[in-house]
PDB file of N, CA and C in Angstrom:
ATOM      1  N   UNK A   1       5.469  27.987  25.881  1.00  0.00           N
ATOM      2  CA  UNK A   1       6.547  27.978  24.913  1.00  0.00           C
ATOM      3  C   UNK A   1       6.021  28.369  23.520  1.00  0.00           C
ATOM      4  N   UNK A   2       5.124  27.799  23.151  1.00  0.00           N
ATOM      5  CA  UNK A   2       4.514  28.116  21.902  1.00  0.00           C
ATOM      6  C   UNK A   2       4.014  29.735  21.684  1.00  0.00           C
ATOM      7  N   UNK A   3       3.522  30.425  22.854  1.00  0.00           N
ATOM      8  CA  UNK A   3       3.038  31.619  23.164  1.00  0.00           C
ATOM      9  C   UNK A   3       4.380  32.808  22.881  1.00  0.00           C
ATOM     10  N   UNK A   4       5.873  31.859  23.070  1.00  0.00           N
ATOM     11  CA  UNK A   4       6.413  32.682  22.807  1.00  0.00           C
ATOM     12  C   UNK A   4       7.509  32.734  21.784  1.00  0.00           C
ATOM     13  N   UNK A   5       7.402  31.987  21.147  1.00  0.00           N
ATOM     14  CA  UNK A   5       8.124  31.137  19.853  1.00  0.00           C
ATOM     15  C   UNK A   5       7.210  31.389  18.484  1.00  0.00           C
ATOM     16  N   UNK A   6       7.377  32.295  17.722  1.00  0.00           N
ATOM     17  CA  UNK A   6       6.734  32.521  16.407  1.00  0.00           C
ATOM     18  C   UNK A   6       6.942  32.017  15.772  1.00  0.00           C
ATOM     19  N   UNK A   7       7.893  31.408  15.558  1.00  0.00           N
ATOM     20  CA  UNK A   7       8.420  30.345  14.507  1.00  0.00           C
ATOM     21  C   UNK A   7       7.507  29.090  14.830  1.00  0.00           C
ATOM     22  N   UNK A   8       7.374  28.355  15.966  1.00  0.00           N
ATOM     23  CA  UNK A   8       7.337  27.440  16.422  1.00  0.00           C
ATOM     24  C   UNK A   8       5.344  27.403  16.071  1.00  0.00           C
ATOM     25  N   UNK A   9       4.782  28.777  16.472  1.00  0.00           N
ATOM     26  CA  UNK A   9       3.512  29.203  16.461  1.00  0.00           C
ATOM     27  C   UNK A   9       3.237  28.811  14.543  1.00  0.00           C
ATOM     28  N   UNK A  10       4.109  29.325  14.051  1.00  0.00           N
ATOM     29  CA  UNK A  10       3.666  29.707  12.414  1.00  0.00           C
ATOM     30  C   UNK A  10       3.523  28.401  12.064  1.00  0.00           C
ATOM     31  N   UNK A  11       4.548  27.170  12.364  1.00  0.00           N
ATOM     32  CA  UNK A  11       4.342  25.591  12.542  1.00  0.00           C
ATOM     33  C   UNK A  11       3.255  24.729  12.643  1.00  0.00           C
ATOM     34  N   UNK A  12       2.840  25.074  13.760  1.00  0.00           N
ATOM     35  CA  UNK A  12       1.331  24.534  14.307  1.00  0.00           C
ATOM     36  C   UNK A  12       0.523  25.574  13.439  1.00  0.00           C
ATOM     37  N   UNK A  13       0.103  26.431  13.263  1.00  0.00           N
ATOM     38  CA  UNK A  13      -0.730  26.831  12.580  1.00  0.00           C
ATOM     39  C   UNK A  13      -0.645  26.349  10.904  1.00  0.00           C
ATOM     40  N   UNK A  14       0.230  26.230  10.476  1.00  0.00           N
ATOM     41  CA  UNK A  14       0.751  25.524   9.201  1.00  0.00           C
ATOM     42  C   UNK A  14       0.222  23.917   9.327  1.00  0.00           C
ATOM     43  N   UNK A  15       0.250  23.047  10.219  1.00  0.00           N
ATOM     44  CA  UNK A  15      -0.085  21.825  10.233  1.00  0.00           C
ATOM     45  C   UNK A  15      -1.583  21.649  10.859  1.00  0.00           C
ATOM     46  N   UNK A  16      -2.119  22.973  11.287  1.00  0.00           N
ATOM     47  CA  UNK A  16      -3.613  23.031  11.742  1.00  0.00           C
ATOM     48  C   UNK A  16      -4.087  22.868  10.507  1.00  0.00           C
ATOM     49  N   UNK A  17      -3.680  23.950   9.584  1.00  0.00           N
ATOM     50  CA  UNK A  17      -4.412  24.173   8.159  1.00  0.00           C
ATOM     51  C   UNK A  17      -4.363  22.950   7.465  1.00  0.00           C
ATOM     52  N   UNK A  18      -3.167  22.324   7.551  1.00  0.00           N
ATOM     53  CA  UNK A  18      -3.243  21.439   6.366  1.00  0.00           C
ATOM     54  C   UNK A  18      -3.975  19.900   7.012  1.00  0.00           C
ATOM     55  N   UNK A  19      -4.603  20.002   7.931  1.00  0.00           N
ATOM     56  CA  UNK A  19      -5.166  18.763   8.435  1.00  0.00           C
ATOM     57  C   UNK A  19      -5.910  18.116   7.650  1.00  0.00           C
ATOM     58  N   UNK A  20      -6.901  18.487   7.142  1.00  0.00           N
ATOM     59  CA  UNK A  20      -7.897  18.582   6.119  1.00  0.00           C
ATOM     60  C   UNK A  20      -7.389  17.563   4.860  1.00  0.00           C
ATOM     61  N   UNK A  21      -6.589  18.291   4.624  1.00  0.00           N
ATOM     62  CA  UNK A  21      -5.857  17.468   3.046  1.00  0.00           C
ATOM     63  C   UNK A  21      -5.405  16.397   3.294  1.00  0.00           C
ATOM     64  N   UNK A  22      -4.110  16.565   5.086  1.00  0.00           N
ATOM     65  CA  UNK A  22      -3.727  14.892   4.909  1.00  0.00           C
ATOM     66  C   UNK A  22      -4.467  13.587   5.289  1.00  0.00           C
ATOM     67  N   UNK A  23      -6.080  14.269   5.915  1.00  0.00           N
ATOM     68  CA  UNK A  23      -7.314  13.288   6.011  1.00  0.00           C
ATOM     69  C   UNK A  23      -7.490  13.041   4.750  1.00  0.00           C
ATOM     70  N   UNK A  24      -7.792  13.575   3.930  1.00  0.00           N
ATOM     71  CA  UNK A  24      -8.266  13.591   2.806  1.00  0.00           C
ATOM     72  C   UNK A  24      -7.309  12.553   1.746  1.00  0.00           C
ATOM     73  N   UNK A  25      -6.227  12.613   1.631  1.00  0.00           N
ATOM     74  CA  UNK A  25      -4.699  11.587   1.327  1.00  0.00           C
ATOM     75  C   UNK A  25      -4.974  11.057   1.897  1.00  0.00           C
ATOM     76  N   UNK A  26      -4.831  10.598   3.498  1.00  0.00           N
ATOM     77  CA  UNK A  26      -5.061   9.148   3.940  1.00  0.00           C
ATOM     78  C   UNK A  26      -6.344   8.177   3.482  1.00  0.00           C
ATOM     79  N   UNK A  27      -7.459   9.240   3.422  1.00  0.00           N
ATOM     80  CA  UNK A  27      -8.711   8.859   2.966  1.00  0.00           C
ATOM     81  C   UNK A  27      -8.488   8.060   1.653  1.00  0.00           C
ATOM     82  N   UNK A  28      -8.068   8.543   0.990  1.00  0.00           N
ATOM     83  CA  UNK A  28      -7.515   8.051  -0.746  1.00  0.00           C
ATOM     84  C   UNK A  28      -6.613   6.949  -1.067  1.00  0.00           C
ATOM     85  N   UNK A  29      -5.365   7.144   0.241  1.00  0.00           N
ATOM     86  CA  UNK A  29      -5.029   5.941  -0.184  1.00  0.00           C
ATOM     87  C   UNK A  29      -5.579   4.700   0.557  1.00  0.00           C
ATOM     88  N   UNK A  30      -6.335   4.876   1.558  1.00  0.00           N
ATOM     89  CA  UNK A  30      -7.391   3.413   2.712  1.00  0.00           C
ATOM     90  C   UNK A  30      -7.838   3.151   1.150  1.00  0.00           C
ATOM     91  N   UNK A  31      -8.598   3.816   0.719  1.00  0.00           N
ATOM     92  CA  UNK A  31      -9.586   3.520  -0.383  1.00  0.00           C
ATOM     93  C   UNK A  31      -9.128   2.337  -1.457  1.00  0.00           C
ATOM     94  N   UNK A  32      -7.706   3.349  -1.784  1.00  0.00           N
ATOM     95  CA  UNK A  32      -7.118   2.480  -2.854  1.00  0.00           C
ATOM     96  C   UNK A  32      -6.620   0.925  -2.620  1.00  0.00           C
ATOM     97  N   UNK A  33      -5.820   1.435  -1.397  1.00  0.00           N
ATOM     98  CA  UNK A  33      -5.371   0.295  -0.835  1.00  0.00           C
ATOM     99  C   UNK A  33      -6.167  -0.968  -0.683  1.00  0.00           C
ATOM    100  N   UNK A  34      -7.524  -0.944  -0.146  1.00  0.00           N
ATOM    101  CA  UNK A  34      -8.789  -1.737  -0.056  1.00  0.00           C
ATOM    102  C   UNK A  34      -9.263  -2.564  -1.268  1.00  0.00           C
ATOM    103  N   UNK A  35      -9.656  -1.814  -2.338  1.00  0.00           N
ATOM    104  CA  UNK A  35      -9.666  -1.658  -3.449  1.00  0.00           C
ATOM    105  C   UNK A  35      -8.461  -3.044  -3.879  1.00  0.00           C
ATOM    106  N   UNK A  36      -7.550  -2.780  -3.942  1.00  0.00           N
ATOM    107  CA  UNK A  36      -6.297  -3.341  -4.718  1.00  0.00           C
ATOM    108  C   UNK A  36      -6.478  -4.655  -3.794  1.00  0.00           C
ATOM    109  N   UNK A  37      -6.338  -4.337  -2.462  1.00  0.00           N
ATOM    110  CA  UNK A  37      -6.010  -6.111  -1.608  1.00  0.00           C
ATOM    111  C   UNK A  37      -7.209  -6.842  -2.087  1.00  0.00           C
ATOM    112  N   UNK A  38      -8.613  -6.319  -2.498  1.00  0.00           N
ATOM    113  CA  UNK A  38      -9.077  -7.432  -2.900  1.00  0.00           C
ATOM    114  C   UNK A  38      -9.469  -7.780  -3.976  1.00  0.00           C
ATOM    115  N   UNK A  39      -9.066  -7.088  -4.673  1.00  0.00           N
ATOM    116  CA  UNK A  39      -8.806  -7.358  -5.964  1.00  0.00           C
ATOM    117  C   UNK A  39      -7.338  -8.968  -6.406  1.00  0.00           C
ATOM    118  N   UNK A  40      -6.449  -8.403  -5.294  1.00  0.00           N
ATOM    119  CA  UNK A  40      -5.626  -9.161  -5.187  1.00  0.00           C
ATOM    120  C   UNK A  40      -5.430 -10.231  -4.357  1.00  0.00           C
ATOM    121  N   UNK A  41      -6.623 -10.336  -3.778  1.00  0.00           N
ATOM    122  CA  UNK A  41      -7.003 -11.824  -2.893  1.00  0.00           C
ATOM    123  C   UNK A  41      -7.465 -12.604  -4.322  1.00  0.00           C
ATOM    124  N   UNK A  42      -8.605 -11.754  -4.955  1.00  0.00           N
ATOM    125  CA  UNK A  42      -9.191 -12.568  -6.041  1.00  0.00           C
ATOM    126  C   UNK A  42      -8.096 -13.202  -6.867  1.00  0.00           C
ATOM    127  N   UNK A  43      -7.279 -12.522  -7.202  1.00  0.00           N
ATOM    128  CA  UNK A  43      -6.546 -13.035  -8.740  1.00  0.00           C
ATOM    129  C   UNK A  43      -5.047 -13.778  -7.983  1.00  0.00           C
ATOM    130  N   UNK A  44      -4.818 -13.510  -6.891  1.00  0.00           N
ATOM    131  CA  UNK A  44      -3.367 -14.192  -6.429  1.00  0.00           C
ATOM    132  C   UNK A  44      -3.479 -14.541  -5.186  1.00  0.00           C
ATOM    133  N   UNK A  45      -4.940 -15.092  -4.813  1.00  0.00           N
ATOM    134  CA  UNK A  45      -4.673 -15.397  -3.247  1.00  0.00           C
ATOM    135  C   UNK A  45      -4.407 -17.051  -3.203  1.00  0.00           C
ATOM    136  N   UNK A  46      -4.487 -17.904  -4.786  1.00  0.00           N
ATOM    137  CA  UNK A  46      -3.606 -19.099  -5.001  1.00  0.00           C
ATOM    138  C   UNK A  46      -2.259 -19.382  -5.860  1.00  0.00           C
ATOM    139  N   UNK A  47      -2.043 -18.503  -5.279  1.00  0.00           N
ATOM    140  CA  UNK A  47      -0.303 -17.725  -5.834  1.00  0.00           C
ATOM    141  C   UNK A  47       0.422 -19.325  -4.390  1.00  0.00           C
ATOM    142  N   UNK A  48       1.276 -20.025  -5.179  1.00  0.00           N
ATOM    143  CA  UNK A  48       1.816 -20.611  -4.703  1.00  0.00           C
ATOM    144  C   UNK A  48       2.947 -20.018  -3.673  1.00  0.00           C
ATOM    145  N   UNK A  49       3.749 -20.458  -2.455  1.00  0.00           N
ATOM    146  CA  UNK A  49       5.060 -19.990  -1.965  1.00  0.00           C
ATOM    147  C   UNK A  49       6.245 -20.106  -3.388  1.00  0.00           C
ATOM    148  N   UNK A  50       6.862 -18.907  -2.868  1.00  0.00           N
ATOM    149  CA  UNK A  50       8.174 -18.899  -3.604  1.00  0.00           C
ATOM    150  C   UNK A  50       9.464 -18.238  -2.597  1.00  0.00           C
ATOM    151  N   UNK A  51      10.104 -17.340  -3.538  1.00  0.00           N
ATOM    152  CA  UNK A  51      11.044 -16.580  -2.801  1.00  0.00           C
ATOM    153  C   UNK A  51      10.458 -15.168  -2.242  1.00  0.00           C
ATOM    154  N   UNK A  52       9.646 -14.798  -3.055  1.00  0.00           N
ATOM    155  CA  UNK A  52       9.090 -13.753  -2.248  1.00  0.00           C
ATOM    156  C   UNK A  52       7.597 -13.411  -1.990  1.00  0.00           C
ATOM    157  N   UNK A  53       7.004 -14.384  -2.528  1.00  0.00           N
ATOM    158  CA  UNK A  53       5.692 -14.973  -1.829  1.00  0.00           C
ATOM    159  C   UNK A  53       5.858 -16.000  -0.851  1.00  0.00           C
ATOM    160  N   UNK A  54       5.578 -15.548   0.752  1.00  0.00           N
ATOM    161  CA  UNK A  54       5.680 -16.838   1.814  1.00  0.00           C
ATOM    162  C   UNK A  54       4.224 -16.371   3.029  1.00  0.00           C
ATOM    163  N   UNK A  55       4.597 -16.830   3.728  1.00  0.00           N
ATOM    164  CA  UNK A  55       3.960 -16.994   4.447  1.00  0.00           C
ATOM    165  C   UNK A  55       3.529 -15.233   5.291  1.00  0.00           C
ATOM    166  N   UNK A  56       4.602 -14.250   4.756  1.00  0.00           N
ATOM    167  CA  UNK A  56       4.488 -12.958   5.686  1.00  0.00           C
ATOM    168  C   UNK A  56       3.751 -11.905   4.770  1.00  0.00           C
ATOM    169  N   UNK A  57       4.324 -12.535   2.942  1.00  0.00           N
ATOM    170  CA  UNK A  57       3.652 -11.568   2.037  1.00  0.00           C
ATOM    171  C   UNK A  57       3.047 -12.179   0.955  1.00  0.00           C
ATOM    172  N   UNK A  58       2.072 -12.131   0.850  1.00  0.00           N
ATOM    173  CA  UNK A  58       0.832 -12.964   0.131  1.00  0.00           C
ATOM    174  C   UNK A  58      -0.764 -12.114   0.582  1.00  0.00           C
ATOM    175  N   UNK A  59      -1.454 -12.853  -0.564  1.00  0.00           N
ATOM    176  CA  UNK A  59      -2.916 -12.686  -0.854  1.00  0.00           C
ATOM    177  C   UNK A  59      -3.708 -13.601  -0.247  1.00  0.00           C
ATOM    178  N   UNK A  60      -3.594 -14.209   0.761  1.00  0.00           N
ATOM    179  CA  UNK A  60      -4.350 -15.246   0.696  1.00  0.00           C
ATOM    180  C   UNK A  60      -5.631 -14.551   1.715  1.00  0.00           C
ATOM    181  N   UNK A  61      -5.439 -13.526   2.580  1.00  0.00           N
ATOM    182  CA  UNK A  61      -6.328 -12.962   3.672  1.00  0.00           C
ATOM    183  C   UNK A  61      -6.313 -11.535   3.888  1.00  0.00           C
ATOM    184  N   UNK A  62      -7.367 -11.137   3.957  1.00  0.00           N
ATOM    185  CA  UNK A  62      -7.441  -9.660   3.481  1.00  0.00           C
ATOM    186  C   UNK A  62      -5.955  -8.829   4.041  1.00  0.00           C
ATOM    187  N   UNK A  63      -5.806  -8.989   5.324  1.00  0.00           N
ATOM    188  CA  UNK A  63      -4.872  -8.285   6.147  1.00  0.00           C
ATOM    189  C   UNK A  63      -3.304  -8.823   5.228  1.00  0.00           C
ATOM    190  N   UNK A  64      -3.252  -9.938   5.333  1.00  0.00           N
ATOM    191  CA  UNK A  64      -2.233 -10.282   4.626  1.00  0.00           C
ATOM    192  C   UNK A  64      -2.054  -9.602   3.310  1.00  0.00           C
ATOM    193  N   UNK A  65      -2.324  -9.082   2.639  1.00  0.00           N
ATOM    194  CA  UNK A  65      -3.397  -8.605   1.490  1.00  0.00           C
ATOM    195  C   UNK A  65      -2.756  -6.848   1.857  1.00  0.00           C
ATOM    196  N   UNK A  66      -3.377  -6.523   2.234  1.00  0.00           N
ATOM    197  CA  UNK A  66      -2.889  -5.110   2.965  1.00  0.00           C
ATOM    198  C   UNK A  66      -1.629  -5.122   2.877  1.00  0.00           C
ATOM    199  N   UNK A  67      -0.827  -5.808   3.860  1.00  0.00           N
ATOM    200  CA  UNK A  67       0.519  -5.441   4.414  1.00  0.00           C
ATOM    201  C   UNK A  67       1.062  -5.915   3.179  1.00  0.00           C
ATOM    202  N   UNK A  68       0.973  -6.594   2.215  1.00  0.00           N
ATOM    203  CA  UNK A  68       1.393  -7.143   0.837  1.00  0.00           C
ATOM    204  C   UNK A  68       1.915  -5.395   0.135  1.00  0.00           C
ATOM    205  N   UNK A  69       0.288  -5.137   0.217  1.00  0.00           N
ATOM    206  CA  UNK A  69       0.586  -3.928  -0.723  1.00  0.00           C
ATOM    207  C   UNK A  69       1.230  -3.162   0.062  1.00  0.00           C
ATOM    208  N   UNK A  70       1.217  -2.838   0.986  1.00  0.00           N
ATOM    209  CA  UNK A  70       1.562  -1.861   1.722  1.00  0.00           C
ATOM    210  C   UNK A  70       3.458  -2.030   1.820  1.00  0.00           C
ATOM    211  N   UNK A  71       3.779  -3.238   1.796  1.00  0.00           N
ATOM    212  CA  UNK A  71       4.986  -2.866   1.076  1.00  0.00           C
ATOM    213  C   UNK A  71       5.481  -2.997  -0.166  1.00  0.00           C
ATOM    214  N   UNK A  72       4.957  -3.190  -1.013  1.00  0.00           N
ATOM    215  CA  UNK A  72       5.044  -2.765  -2.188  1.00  0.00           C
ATOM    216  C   UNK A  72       4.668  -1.186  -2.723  1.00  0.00           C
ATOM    217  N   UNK A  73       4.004  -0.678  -1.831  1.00  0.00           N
ATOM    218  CA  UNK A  73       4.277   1.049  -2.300  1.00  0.00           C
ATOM    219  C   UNK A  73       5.348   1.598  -1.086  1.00  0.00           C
ATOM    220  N   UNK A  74       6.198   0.469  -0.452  1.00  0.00           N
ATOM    221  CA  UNK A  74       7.202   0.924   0.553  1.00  0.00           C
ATOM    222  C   UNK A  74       8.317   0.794  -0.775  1.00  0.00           C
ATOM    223  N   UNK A  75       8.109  -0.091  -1.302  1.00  0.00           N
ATOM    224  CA  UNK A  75       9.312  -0.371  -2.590  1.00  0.00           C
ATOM    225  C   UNK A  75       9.799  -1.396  -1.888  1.00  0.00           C
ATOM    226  N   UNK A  76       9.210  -2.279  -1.394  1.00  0.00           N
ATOM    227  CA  UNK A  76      10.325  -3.157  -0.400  1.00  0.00           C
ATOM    228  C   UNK A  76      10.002  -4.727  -1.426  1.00  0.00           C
ATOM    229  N   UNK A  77      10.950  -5.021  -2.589  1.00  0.00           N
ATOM    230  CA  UNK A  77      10.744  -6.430  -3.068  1.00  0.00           C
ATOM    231  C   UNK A  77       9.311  -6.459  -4.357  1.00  0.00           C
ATOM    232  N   UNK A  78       8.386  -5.422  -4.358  1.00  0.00           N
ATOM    233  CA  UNK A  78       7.319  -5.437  -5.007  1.00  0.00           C
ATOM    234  C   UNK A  78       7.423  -5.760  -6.438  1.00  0.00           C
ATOM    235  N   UNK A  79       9.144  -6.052  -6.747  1.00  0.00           N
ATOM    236  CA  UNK A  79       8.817  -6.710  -8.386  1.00  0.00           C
ATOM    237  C   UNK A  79       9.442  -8.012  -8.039  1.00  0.00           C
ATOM    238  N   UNK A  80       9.515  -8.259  -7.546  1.00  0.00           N
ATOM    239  CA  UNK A  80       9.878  -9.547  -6.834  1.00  0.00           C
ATOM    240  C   UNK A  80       8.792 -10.420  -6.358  1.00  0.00           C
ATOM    241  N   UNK A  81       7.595  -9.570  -6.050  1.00  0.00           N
ATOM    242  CA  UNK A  81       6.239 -10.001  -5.578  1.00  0.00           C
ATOM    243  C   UNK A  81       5.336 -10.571  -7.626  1.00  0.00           C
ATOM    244  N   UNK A  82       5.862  -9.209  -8.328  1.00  0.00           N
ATOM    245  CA  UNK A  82       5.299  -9.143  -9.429  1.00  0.00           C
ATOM    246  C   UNK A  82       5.508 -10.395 -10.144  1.00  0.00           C
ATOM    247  N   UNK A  83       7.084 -10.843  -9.928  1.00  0.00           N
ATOM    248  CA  UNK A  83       7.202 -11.275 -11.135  1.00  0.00           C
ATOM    249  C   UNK A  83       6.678 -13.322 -10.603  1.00  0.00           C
ATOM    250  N   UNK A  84       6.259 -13.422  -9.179  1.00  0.00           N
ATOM    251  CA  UNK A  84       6.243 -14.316  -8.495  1.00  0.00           C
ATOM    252  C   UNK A  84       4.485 -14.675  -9.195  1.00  0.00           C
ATOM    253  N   UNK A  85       3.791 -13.588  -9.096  1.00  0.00           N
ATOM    254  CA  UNK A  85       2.644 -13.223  -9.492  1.00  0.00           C
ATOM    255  C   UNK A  85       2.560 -13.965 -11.041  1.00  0.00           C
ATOM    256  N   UNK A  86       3.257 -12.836 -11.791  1.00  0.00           N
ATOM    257  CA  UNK A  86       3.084 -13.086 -13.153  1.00  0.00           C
ATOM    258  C   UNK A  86       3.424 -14.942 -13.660  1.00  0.00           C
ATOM    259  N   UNK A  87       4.724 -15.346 -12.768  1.00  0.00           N
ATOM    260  CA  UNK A  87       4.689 -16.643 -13.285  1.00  0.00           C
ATOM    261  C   UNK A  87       3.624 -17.700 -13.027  1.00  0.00           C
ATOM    262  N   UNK A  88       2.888 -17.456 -12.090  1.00  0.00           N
ATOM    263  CA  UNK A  88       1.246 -18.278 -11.779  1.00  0.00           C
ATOM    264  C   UNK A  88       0.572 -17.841 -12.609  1.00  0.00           C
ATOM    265  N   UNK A  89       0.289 -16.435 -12.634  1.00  0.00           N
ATOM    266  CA  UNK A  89      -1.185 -16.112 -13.390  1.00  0.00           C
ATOM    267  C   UNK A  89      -1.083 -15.072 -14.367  1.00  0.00           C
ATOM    268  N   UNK A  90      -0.094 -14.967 -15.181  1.00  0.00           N
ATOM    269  CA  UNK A  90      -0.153 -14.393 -16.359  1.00  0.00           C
ATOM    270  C   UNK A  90       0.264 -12.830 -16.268  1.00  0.00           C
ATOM    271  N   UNK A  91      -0.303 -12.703 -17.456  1.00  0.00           N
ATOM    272  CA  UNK A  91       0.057 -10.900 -17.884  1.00  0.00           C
ATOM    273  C   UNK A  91      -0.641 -10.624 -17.253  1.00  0.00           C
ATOM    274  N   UNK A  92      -1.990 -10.890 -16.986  1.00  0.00           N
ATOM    275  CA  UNK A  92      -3.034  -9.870 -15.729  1.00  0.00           C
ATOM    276  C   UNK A  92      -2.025  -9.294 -14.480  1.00  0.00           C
ATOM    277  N   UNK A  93      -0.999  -9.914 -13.635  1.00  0.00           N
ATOM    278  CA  UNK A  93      -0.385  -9.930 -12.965  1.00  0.00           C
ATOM    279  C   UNK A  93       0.370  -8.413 -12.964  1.00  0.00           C
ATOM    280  N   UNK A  94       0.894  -8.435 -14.673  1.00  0.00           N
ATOM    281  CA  UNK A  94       1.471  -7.026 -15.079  1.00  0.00           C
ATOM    282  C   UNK A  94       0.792  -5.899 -15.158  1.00  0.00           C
ATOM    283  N   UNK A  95      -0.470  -6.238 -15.355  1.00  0.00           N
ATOM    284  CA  UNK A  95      -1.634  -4.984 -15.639  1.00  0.00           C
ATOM    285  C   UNK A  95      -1.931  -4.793 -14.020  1.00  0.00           C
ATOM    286  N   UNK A  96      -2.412  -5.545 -13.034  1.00  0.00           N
ATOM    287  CA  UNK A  96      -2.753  -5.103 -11.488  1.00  0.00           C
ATOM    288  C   UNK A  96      -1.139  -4.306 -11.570  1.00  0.00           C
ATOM    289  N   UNK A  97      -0.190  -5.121 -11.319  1.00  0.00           N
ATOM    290  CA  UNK A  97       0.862  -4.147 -10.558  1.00  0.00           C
ATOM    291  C   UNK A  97       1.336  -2.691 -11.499  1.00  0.00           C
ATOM    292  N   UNK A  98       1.057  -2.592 -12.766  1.00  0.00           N
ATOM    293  CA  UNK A  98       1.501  -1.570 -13.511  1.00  0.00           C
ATOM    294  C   UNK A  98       0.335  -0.496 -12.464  1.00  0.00           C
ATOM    295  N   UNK A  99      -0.347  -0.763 -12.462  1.00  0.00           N
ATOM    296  CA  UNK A  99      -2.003  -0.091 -11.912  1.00  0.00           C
ATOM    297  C   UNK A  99      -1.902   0.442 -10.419  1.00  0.00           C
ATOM    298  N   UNK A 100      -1.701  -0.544 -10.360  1.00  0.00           N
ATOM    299  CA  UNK A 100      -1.397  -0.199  -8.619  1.00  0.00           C
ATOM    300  C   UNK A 100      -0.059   1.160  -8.563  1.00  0.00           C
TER     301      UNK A 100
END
């Protein structure tokens, strides 16, 4: 099928090429991401429960930590996380998430 579909051919050759780069993006954001969860174990992993700090999104363990951020660059609640943040531990709270 591909042998006879040029369109379909120009596709795969288009996503052959760009392999490279989206290693390279994934590479960048593992990095960042890593980076930030423990940064954010350190400064909020005694971030009390609230409304949107519980038991599913919090700092307290690296992984937990991860999936934290990881929806917060989904946009899912992440100033909701912030402002849960900021009322424990200050303006630092505003400077990680402005950063992030």
């Amino acid at each position: 099928m591909i042998k006879t579909s040029d369109s379909l051919k120009s596709l795969l050759k288009t996503l052959y090429m760009s392999v490279g780069n989206i290693l390279t993006t994934a590479t960048l954001l593992t990095l960042l991401l890593f980076v930030f969860a423990v940064a954010g174990m350190s400064l909020f992993g005694s971030v009390p429960d609230g409304e949107f700090i519980d038991q599913h999104a919090n700092f307290r363990t690296f992984y937990d930590s991860i999936i934290t951020l990881w929806r917060a660059c989904t946009g899912e609640s992440w100033n909701g996380i912030m402002h849960e943040c900021y009322s424990s531990k200050g303006p630092i709270a505003i400077v990680f998430w402005i950063i992030f």
